[in-house]
C-alpha atoms as a PDB file:
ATOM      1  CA  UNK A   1     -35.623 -14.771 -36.295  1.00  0.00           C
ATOM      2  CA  UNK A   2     -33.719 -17.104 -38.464  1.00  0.00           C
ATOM      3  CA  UNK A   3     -30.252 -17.980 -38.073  1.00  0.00           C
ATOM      4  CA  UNK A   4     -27.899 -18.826 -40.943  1.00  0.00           C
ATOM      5  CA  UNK A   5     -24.160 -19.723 -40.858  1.00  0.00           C
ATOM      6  CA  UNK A   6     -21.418 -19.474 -43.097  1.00  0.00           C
ATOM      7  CA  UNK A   7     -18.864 -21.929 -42.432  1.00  0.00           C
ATOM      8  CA  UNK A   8     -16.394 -23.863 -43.700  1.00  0.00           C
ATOM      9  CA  UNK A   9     -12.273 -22.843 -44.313  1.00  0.00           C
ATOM     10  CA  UNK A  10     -10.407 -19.782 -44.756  1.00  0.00           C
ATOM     11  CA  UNK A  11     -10.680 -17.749 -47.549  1.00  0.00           C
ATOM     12  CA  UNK A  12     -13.498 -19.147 -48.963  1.00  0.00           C
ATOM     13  CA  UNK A  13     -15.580 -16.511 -48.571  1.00  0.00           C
ATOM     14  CA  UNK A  14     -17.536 -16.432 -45.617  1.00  0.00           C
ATOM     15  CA  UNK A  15     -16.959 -12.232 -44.560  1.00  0.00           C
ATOM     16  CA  UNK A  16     -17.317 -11.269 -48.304  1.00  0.00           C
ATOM     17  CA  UNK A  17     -20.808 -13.181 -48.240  1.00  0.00           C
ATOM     18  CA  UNK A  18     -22.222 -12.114 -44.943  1.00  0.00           C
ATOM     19  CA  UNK A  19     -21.138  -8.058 -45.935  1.00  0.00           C
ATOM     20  CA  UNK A  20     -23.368  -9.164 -49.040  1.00  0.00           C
ATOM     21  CA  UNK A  21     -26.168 -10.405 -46.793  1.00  0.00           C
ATOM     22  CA  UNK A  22     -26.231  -7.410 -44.855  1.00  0.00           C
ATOM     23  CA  UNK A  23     -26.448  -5.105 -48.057  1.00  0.00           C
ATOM     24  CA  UNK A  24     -28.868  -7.630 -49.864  1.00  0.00           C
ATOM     25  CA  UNK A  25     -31.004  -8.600 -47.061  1.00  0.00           C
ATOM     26  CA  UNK A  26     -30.578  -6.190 -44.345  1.00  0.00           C
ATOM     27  CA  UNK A  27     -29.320  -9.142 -42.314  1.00  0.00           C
ATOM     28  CA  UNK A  28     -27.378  -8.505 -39.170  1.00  0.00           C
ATOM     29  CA  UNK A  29     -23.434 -10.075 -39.420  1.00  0.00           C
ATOM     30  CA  UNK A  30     -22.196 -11.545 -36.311  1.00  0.00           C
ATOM     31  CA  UNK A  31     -18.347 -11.248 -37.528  1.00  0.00           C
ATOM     32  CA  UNK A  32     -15.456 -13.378 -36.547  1.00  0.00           C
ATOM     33  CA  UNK A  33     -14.195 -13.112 -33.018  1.00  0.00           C
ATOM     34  CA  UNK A  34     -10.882 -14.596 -33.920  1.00  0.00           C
ATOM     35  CA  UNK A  35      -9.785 -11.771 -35.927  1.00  0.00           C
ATOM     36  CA  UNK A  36     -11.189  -9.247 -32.846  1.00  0.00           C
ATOM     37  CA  UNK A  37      -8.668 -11.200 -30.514  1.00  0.00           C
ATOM     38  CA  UNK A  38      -5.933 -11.327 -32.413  1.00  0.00           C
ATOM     39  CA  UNK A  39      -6.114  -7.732 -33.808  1.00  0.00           C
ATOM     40  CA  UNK A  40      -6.007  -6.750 -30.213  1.00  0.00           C
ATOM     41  CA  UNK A  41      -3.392  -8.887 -28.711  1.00  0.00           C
ATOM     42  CA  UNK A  42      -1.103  -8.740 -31.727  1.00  0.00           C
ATOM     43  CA  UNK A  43       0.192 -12.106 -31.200  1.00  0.00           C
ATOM     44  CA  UNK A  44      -0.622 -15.518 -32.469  1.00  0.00           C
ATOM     45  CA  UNK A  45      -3.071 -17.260 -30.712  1.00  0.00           C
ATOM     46  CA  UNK A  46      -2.097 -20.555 -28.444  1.00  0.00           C
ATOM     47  CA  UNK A  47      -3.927 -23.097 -26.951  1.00  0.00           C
ATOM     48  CA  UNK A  48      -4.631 -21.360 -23.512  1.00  0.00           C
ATOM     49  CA  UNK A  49      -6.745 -18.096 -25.923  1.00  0.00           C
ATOM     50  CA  UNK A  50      -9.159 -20.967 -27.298  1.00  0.00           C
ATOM     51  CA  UNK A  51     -11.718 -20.355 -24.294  1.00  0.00           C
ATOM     52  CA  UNK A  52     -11.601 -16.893 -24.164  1.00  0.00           C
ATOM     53  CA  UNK A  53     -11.932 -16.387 -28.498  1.00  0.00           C
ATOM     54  CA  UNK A  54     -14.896 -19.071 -28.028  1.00  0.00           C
ATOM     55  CA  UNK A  55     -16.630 -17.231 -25.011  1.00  0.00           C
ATOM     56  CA  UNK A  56     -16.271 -14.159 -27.233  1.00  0.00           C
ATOM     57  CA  UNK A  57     -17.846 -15.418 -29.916  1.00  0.00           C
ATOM     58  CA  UNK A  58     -20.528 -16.689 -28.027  1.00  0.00           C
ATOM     59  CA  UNK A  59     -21.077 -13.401 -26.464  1.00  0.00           C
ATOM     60  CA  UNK A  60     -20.959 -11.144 -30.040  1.00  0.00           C
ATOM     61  CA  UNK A  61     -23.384 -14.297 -31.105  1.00  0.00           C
ATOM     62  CA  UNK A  62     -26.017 -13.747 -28.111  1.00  0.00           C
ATOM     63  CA  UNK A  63     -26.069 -10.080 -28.286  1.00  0.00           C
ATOM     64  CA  UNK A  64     -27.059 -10.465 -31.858  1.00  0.00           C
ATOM     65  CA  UNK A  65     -29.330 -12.672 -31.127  1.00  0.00           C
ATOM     66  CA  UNK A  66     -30.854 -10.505 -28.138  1.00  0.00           C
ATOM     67  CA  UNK A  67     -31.514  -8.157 -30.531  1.00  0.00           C
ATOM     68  CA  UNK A  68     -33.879 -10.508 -32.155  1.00  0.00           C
ATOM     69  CA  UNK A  69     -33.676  -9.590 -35.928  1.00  0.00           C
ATOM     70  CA  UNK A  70     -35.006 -11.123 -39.033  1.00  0.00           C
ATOM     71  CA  UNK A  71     -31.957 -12.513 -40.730  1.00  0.00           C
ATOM     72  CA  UNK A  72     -28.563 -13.104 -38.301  1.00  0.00           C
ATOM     73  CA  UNK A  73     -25.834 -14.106 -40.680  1.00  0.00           C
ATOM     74  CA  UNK A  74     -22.951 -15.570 -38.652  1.00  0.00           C
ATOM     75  CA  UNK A  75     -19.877 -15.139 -40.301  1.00  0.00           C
ATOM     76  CA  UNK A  76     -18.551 -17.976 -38.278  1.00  0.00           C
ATOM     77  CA  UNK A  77     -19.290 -20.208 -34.916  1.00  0.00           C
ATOM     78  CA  UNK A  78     -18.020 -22.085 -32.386  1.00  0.00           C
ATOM     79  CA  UNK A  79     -17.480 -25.421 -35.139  1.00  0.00           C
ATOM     80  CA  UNK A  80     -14.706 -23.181 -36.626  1.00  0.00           C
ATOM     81  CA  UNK A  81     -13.097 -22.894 -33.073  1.00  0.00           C
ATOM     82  CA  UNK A  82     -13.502 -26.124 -32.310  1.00  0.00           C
ATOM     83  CA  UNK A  83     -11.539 -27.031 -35.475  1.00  0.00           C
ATOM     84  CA  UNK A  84      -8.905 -24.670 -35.392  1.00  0.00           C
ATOM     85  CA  UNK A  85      -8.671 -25.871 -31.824  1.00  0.00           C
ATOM     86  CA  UNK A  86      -7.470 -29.660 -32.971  1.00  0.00           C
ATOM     87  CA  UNK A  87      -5.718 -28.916 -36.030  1.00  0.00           C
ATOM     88  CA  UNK A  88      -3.320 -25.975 -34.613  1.00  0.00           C
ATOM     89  CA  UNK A  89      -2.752 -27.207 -30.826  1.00  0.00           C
ATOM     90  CA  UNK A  90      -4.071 -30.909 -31.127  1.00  0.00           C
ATOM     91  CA  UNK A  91      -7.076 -30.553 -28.490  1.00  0.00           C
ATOM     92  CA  UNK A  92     -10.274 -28.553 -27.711  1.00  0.00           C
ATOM     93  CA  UNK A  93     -11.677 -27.325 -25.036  1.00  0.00           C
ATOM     94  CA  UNK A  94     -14.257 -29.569 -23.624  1.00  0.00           C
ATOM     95  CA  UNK A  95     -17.013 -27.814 -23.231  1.00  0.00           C
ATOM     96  CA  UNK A  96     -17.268 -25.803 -26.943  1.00  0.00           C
ATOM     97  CA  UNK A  97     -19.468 -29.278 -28.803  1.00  0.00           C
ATOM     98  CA  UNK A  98     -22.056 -28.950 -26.014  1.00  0.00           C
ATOM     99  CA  UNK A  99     -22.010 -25.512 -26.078  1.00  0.00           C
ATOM    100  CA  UNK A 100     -22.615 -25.875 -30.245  1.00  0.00           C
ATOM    101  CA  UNK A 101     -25.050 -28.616 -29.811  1.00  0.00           C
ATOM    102  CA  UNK A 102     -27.439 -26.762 -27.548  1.00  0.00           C
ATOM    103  CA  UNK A 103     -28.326 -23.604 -30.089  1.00  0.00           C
ATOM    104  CA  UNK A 104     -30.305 -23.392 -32.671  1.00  0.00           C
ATOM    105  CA  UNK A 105     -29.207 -22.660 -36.355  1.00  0.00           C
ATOM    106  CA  UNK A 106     -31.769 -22.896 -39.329  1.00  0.00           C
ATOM    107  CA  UNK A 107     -28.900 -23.289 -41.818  1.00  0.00           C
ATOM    108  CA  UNK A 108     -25.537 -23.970 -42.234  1.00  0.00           C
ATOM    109  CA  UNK A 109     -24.000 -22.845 -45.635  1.00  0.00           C
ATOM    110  CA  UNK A 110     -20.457 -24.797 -45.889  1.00  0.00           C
ATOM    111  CA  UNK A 111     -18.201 -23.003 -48.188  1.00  0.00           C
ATOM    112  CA  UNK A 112     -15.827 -24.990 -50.620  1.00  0.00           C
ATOM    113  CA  UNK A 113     -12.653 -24.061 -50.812  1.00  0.00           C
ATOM    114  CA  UNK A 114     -12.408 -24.823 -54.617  1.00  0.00           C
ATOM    115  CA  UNK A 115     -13.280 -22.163 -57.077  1.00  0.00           C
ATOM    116  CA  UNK A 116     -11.963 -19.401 -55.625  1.00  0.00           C
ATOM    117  CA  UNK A 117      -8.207 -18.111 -54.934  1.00  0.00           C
ATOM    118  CA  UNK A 118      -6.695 -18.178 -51.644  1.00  0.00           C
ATOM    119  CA  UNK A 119      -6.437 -14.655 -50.224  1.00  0.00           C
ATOM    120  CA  UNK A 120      -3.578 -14.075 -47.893  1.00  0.00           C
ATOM    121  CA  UNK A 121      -3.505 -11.595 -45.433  1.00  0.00           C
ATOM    122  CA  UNK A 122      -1.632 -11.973 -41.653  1.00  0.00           C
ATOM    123  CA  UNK A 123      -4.187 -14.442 -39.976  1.00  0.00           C
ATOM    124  CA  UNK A 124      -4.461 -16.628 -42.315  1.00  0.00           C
ATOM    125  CA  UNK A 125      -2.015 -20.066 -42.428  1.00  0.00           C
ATOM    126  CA  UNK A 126      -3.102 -22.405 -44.761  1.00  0.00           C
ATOM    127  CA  UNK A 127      -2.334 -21.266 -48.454  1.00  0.00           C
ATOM    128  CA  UNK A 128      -2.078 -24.827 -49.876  1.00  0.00           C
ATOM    129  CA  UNK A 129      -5.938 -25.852 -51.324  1.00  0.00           C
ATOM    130  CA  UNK A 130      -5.290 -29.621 -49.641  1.00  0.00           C
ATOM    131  CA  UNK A 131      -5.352 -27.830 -46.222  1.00  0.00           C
ATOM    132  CA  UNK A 132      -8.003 -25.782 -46.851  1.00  0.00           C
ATOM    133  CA  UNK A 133     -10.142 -29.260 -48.409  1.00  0.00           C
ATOM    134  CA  UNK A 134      -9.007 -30.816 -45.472  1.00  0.00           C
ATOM    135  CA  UNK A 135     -10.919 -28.276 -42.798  1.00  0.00           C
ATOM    136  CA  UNK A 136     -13.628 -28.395 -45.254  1.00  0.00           C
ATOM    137  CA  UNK A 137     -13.977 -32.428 -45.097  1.00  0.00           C
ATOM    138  CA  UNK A 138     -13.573 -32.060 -41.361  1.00  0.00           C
ATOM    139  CA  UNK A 139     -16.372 -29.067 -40.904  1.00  0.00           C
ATOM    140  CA  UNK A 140     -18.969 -31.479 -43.573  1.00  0.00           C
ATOM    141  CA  UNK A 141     -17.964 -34.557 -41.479  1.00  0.00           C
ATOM    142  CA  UNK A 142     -19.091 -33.122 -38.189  1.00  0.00           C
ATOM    143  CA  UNK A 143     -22.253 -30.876 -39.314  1.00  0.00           C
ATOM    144  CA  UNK A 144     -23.538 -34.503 -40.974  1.00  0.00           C
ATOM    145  CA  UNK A 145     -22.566 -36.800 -37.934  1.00  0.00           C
ATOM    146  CA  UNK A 146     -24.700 -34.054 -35.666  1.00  0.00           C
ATOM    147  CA  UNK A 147     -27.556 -33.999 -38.642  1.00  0.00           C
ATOM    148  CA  UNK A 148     -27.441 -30.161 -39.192  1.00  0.00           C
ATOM    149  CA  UNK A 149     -29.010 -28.446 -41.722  1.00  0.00           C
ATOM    150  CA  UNK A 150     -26.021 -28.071 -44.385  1.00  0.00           C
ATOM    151  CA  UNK A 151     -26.027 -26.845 -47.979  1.00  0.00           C
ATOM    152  CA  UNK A 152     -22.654 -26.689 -50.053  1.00  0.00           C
ATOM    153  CA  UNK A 153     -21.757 -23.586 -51.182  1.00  0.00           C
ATOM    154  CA  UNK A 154     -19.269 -23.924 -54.112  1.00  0.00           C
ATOM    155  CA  UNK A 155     -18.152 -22.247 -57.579  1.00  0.00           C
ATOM    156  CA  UNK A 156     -16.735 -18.616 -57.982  1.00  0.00           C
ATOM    157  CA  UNK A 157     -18.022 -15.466 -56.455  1.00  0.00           C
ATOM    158  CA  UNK A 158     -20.756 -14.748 -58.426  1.00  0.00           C
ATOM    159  CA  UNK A 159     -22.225 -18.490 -57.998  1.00  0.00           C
ATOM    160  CA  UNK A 160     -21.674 -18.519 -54.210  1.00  0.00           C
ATOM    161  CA  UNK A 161     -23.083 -14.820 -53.597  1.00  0.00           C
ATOM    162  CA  UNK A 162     -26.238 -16.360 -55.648  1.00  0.00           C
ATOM    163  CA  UNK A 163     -26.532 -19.933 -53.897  1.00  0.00           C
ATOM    164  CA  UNK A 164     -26.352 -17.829 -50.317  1.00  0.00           C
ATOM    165  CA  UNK A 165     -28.970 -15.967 -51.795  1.00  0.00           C
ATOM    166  CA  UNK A 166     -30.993 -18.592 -52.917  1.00  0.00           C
ATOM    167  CA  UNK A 167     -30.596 -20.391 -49.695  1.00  0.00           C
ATOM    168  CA  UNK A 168     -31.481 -17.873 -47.081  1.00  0.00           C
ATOM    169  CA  UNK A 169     -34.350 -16.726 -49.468  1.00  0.00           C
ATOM    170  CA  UNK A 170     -35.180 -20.701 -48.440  1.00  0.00           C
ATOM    171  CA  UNK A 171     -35.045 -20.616 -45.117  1.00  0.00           C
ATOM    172  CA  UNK A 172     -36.468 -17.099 -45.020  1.00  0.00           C
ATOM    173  CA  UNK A 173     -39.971 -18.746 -46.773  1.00  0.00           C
ATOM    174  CA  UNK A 174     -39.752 -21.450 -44.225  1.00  0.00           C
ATOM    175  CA  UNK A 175     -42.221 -20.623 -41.222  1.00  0.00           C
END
């Protein structure tokens, strides 16, 4: 089984490409839990949900995983919540780097947030592109300080939906 994520800021792509995945590759998309949470609560998130959005994650993560397919596209992991963590309440759980640091993911695929147009819908909060660079900085700082496997996904649609390509096809060869 390999494991590839998408990661990097809102609206940058990340569902779009793992829905592509799935039809391209057959891969199975882990979605994000986030969306789940708040879809059901209908209320913005605060600092107390943070556990209970990561645990779920984790949990939609390890069934896929359980499952043991070729290809598991995450749409997201627990990097994102640790992020959104610190920049919306200031503080993160404890426990969600271990957590991160103790599974195994063959790639990481950080989108850029450059290229393509911010997409709003009601989750989403950070239309301005420095915001969005700014998550995408953070997200590239951390995957490099932890030496994870991390390719830059950039450029419009068509030239992200054929580096993802290109890149799982990669780590698909790989034994």
């Amino acid at each position: 089984m390999k494991v590839v994520v998408l990661c990097g800021p809102e609206s940058s792509g990340k569902s779009w490409l793992a829905e592509r995945m799935r039809v391209q590759l057959g891969a199975v998309v882990v979605g994000e839990y986030v969306r789940h949470f708040i879809d059901r609560e209908q209320r913005d998130t605060c600092y107390a949900d943070i556990d209970a959005i990561a645990r779920g994650q984790l949990a939609w993560e390890d069934a896929a995983r359980r499952a043991q397919p070729a290809l598991l596209v995450l749409d997201t992991h627990l990097l994102s919540n640790m992020l959104w963590s610190e920049t919306l309440f200031g503080n993160r759980p404890a426990w969600l780097e271990t957590a991160l640091l103790q599974r195994h993911y063959d790639a990481h695929l950080l989108l850029s947030p450059e290229g393509v147009e911010w997409t709003a819908d009601s989750q989403r909060c950070q239309p301005e592109l420095s915001q969005r660079q700014a998550f995408f900085a953070q997200s590239r700082a951390w995957l490099l300080a932890h030496a994870l496997p991390c390719t830059v996904i950039s450029g419009d649609w068509r030239a992200r939906e054929t580096q993802v390509l290109a890149s799982i096809r990669h780590v698909l060869d790989q034994p």
